[in-house]
C-alpha atoms as a PDB file:
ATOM      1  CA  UNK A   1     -40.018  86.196  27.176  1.00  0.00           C
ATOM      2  CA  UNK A   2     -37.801  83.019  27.903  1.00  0.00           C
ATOM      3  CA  UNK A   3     -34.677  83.209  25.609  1.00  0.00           C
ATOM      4  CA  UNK A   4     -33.500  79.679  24.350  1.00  0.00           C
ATOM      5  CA  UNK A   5     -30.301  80.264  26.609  1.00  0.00           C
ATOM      6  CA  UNK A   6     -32.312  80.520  29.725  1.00  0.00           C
ATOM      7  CA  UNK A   7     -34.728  77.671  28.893  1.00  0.00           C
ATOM      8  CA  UNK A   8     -31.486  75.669  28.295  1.00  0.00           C
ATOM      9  CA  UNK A   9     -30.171  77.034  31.711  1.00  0.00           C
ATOM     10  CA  UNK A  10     -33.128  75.675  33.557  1.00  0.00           C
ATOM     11  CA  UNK A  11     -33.116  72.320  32.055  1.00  0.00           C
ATOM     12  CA  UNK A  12     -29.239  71.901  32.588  1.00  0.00           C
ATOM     13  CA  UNK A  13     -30.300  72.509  36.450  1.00  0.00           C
ATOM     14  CA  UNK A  14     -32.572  70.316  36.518  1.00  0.00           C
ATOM     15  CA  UNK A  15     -30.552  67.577  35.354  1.00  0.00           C
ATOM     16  CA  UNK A  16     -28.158  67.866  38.192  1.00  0.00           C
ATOM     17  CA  UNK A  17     -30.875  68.100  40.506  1.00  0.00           C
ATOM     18  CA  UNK A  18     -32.228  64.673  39.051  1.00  0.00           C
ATOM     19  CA  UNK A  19     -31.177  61.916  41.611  1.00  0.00           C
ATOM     20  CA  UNK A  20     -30.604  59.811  38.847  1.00  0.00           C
ATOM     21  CA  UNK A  21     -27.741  62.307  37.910  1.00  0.00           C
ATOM     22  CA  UNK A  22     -26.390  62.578  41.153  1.00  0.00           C
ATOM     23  CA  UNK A  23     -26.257  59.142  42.050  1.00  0.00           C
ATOM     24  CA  UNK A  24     -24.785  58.339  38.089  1.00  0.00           C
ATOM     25  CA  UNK A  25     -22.139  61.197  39.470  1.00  0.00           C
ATOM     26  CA  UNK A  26     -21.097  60.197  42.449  1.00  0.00           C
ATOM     27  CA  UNK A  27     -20.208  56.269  40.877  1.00  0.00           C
ATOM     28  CA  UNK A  28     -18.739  57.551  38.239  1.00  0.00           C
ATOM     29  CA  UNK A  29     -16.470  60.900  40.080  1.00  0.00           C
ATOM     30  CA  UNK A  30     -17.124  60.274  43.522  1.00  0.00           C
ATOM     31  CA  UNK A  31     -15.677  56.824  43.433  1.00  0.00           C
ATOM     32  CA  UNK A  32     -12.719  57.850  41.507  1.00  0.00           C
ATOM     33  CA  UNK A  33     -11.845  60.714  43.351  1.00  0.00           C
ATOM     34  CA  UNK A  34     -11.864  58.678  46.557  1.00  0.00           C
ATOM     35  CA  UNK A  35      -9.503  56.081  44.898  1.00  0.00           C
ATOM     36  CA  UNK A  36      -7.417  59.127  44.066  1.00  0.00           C
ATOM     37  CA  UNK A  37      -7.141  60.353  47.869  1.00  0.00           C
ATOM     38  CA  UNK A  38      -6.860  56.902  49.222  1.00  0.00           C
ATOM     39  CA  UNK A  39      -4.036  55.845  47.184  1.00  0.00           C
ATOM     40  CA  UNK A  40      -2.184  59.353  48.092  1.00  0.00           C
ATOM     41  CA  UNK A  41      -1.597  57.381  51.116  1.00  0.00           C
ATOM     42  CA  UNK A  42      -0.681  53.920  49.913  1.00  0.00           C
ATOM     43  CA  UNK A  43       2.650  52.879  51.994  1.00  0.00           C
ATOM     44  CA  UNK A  44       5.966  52.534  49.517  1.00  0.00           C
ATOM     45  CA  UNK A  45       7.093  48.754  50.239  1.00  0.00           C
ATOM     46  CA  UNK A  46      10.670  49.491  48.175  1.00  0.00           C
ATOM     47  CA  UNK A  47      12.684  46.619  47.192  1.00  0.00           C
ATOM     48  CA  UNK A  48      12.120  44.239  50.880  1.00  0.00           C
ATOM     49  CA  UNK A  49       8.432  44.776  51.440  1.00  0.00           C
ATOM     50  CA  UNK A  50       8.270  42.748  54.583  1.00  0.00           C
ATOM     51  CA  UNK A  51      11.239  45.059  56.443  1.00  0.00           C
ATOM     52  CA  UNK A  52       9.342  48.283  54.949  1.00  0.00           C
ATOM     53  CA  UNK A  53       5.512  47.389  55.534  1.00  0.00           C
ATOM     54  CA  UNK A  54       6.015  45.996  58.818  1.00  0.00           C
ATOM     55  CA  UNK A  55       5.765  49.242  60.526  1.00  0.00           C
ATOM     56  CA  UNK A  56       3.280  50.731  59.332  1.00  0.00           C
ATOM     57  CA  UNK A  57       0.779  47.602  58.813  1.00  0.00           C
ATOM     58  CA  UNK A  58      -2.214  49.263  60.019  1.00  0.00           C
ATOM     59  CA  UNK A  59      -2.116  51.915  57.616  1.00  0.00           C
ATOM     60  CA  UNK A  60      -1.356  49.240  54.668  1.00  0.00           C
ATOM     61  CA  UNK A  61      -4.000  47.015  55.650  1.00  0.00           C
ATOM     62  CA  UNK A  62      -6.791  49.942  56.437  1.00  0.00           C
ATOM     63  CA  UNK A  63      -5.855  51.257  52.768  1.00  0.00           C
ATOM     64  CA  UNK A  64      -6.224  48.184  50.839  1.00  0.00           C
ATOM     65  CA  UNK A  65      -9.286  47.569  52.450  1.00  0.00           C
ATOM     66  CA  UNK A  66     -10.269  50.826  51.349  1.00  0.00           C
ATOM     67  CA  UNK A  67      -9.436  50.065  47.756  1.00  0.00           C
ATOM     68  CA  UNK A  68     -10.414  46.659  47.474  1.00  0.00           C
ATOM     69  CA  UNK A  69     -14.153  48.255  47.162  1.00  0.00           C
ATOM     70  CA  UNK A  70     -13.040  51.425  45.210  1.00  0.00           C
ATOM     71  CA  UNK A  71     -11.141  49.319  42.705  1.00  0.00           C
ATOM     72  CA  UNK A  72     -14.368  47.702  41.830  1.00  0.00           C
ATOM     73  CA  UNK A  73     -16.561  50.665  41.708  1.00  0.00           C
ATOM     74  CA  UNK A  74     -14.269  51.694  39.193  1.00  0.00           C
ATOM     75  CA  UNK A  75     -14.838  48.788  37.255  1.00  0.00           C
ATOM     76  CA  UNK A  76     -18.671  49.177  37.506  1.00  0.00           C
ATOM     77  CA  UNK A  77     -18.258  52.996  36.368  1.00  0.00           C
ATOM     78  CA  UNK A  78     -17.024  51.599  33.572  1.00  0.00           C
ATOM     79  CA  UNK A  79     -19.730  49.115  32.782  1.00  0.00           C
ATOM     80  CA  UNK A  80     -21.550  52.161  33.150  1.00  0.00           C
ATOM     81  CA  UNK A  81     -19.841  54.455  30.558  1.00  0.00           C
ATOM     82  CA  UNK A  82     -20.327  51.411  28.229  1.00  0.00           C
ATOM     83  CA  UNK A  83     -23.943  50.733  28.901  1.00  0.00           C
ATOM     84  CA  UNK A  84     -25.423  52.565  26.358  1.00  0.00           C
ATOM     85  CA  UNK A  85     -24.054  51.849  23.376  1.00  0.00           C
ATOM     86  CA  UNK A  86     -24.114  48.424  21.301  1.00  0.00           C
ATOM     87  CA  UNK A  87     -21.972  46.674  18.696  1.00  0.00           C
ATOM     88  CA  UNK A  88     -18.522  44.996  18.640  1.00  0.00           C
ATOM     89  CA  UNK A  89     -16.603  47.971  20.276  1.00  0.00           C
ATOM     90  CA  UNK A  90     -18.992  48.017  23.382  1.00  0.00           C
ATOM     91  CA  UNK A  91     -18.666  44.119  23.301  1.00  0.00           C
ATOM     92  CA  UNK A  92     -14.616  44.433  23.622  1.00  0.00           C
ATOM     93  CA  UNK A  93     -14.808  46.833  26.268  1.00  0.00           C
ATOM     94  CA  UNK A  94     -16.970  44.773  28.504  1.00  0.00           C
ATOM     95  CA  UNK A  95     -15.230  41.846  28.406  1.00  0.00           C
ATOM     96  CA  UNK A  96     -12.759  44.164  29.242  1.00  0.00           C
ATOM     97  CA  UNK A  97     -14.250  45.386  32.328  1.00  0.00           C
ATOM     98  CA  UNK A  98     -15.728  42.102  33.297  1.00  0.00           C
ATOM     99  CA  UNK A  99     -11.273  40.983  33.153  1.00  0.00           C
ATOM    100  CA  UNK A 100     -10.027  44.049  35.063  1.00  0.00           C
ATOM    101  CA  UNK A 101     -12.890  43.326  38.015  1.00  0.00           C
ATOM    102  CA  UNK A 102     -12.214  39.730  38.231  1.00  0.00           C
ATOM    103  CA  UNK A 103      -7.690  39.761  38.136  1.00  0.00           C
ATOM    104  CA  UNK A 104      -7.396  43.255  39.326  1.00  0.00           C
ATOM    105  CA  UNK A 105      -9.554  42.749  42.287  1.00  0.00           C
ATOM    106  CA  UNK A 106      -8.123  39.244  42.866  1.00  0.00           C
ATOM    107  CA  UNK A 107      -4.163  40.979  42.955  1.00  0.00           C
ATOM    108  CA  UNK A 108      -6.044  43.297  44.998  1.00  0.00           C
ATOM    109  CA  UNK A 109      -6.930  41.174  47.507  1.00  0.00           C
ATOM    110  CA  UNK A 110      -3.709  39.241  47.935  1.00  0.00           C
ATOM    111  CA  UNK A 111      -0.737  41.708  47.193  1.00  0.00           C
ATOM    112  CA  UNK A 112      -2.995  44.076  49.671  1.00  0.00           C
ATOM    113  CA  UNK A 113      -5.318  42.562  52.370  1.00  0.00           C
ATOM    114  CA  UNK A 114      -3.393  38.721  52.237  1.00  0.00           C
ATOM    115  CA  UNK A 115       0.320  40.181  52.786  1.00  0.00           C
ATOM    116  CA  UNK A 116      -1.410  42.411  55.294  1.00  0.00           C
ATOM    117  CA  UNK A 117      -2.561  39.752  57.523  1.00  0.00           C
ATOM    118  CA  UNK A 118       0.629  37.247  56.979  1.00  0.00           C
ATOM    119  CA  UNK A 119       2.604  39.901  58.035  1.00  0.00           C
ATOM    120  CA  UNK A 120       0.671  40.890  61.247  1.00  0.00           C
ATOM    121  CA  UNK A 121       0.267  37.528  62.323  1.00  0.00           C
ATOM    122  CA  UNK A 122       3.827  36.753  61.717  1.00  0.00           C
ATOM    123  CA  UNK A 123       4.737  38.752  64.362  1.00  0.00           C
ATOM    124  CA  UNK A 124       4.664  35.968  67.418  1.00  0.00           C
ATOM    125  CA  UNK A 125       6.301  33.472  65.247  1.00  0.00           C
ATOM    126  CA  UNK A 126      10.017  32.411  65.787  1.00  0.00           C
ATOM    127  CA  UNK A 127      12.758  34.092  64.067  1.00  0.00           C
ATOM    128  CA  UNK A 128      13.161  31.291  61.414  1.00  0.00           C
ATOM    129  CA  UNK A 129       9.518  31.502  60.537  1.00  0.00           C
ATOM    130  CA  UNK A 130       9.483  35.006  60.214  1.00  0.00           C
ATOM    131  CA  UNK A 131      12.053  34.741  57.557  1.00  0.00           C
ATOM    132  CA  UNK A 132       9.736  32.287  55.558  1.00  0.00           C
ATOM    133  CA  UNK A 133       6.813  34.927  55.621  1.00  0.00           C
ATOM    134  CA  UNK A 134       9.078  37.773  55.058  1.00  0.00           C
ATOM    135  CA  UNK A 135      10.102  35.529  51.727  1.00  0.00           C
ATOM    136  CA  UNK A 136       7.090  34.976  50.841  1.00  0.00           C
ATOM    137  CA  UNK A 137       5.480  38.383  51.540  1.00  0.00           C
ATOM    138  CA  UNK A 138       8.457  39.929  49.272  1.00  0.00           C
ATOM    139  CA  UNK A 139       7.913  37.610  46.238  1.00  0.00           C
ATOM    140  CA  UNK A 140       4.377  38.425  46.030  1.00  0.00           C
ATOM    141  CA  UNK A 141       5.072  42.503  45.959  1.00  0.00           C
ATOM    142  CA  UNK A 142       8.047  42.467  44.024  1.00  0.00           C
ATOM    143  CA  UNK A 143       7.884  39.393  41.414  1.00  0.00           C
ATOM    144  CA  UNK A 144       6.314  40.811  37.948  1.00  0.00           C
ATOM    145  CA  UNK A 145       4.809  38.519  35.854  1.00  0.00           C
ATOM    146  CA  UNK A 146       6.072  35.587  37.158  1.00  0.00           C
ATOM    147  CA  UNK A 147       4.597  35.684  40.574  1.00  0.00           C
ATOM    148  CA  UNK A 148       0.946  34.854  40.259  1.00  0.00           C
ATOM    149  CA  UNK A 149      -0.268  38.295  41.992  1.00  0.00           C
ATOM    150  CA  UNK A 150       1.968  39.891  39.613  1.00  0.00           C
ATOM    151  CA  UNK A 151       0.177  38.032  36.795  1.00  0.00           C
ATOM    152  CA  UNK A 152      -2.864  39.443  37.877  1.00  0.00           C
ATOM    153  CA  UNK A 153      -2.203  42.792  37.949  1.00  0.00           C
ATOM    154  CA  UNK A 154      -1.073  42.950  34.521  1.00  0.00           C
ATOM    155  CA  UNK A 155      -3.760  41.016  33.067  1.00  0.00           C
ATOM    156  CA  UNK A 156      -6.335  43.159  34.999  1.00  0.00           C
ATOM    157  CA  UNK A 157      -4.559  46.754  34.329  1.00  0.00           C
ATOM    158  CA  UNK A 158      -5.069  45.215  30.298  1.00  0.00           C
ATOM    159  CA  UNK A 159      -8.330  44.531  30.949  1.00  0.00           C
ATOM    160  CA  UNK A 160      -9.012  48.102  32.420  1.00  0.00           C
ATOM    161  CA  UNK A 161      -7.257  49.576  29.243  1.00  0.00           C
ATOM    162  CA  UNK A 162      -8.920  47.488  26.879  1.00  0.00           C
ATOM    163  CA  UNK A 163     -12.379  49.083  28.478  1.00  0.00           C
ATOM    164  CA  UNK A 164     -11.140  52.563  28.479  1.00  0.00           C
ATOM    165  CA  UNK A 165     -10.033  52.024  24.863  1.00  0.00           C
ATOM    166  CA  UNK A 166     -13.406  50.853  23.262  1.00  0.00           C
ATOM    167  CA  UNK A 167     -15.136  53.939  25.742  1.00  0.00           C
ATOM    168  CA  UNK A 168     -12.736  56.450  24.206  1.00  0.00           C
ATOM    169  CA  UNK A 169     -13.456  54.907  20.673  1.00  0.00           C
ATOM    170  CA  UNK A 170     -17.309  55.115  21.446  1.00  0.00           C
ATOM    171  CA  UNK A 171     -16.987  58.637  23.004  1.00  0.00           C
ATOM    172  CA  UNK A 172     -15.225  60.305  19.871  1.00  0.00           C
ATOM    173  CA  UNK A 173     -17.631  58.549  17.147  1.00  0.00           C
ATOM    174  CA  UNK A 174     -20.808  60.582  19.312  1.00  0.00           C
ATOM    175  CA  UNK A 175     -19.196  63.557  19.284  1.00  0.00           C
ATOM    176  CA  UNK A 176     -17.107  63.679  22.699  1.00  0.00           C
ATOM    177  CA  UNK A 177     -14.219  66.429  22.871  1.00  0.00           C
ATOM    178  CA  UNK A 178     -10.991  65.011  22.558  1.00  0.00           C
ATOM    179  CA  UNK A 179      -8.916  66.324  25.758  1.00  0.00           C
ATOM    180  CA  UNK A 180     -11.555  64.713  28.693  1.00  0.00           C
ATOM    181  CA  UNK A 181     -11.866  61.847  26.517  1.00  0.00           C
ATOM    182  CA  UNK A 182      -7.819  61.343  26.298  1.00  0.00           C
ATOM    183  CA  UNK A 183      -7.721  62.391  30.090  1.00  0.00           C
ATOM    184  CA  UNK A 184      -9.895  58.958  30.631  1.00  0.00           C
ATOM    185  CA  UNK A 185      -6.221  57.229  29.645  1.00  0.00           C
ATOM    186  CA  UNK A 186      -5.655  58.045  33.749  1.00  0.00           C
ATOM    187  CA  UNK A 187      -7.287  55.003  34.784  1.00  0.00           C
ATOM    188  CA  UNK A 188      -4.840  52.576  33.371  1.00  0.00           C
ATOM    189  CA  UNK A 189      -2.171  54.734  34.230  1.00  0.00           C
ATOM    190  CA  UNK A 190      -3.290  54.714  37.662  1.00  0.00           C
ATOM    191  CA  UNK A 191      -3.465  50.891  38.050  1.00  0.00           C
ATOM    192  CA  UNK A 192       0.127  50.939  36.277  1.00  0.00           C
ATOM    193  CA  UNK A 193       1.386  53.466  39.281  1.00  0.00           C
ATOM    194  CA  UNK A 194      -0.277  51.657  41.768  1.00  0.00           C
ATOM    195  CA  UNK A 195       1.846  52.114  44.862  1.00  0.00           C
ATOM    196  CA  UNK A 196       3.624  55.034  43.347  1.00  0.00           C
ATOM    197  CA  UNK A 197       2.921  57.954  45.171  1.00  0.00           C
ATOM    198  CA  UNK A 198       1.481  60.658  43.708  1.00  0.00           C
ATOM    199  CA  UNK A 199       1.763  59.160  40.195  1.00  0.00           C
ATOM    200  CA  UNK A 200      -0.947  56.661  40.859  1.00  0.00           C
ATOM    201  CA  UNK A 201      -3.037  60.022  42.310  1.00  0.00           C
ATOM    202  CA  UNK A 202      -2.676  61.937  39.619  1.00  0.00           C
ATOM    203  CA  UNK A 203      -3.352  58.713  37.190  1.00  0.00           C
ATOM    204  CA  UNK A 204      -7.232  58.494  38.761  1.00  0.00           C
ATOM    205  CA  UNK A 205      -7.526  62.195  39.213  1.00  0.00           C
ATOM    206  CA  UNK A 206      -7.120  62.685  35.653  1.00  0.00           C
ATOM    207  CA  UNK A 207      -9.593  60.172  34.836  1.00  0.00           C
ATOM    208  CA  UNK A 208     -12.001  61.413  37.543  1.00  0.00           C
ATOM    209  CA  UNK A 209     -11.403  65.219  35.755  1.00  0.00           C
ATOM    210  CA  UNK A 210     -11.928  63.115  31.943  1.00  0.00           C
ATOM    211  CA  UNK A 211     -15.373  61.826  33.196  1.00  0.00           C
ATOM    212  CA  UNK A 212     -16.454  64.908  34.768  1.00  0.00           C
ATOM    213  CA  UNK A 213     -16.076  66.593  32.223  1.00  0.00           C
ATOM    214  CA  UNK A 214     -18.036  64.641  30.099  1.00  0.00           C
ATOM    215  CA  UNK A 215     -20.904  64.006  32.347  1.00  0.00           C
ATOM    216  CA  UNK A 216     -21.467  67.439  33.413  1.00  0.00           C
ATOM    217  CA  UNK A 217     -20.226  69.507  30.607  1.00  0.00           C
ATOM    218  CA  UNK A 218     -20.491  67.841  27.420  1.00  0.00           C
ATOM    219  CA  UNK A 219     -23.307  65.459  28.158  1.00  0.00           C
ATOM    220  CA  UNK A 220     -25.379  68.304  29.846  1.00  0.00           C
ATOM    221  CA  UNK A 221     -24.937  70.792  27.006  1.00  0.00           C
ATOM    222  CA  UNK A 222     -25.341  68.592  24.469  1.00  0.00           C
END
């Protein structure tokens, strides 16, 4: 005879097998854990970016192209987390997300790939040019708020925590356990810690362990 535990068993490995469930994890921890790795070996630019990046360009410029991408699948792995549910908090959180893909992705793409190529191609300019770039390059990575990539960032990063904010809220009112569902706080943190090694790492891991979690042990036993 087939005990409810081993019916339950079955079912719970059939799931996993379901492509739909593999494909739903690999967006939603595959991504992440990627972004984790990737940004484990995001260059420091310190306090003169141009004097800092400028030897190791390739790597900066092959890892922001690398994130530009992951970045926004973690943006659509939130949509996802939000998709099922309806009302004003799901509302909030997708504006949210739809914020975070457009000004995170935008700082992104300039404080990463832009700075990348001024700085390469500055290199057969004349000294007095250089210095221009080099000015420019170190506004854009070190200006907060007031510089406009700086803008960006923050705007975006509130965006992201806005989204993980109205999942968490969603989470807990179905039932969700409270530690993976705090852990989720790792994706804002991350984008905070961006360029911070290993804060920024541990930031996404801790998200990536939040989801995972909740996908394949709450969500599956449930």
């Amino acid at each position: 005879m087939t005990t409810d535990t081993e019916s339950k068993s079955r079912e719970t490995a059939r799931s996993i097998r379901d492509p739909r469930v593999v494909g739903r994890g690999l967006l939603l921890v595959g991504a992440p854990f990627l972004l984790a790795v990737v940004l484990w070996f995001h260059p420091s630019a310190g306090d003169e970016p141009f004097a800092a990046l400028s030897p190791v360009m390739d790597t900066w410029f092959l890892v922001h192209a690398l994130l530009l991408p992951l970045f926004g699948l973690l943006g659509i792995g939130l949509y996802v987390l939000l998709r099922e549910y309806r009302g004003t908090v799901a509302t909030v959180g997708r504006v949210g997300v739809a914020v975070y893909l457009v000004c995170y992705l935008a700082f992104e793409a300039i404080a990463g790939i832009a700075t990348a190529v001024l700085i390469r191609e500055s290199g057969d300019l004349a000294a007095d040019q250089r210095e221009g770039v080099a000015a420019v390059v170190d506004v854009v990575l070190t200006e907060p708020i007031d510089g406009v990539a700086g803008l960006l960032a923050v705007v975006g990063t509130v965006g992201n925590l806005v989204a993980v904010l109205a999942i968490a809220v969603l989470l807990r009112r179905s039932g969700a356990p409270l530690v993976p569902v705090v852990l989720l706080a790792g994706s804002p943190i991350g984008l905070v810690a961006h360029g911070a090694t290993p804060g920024a790492t541990i930031g996404i891991l801790a998200f990536c362990f939040g989801v995972a979690w909740l996908e394949f042990g709450w969500r599956l036993a449930d």
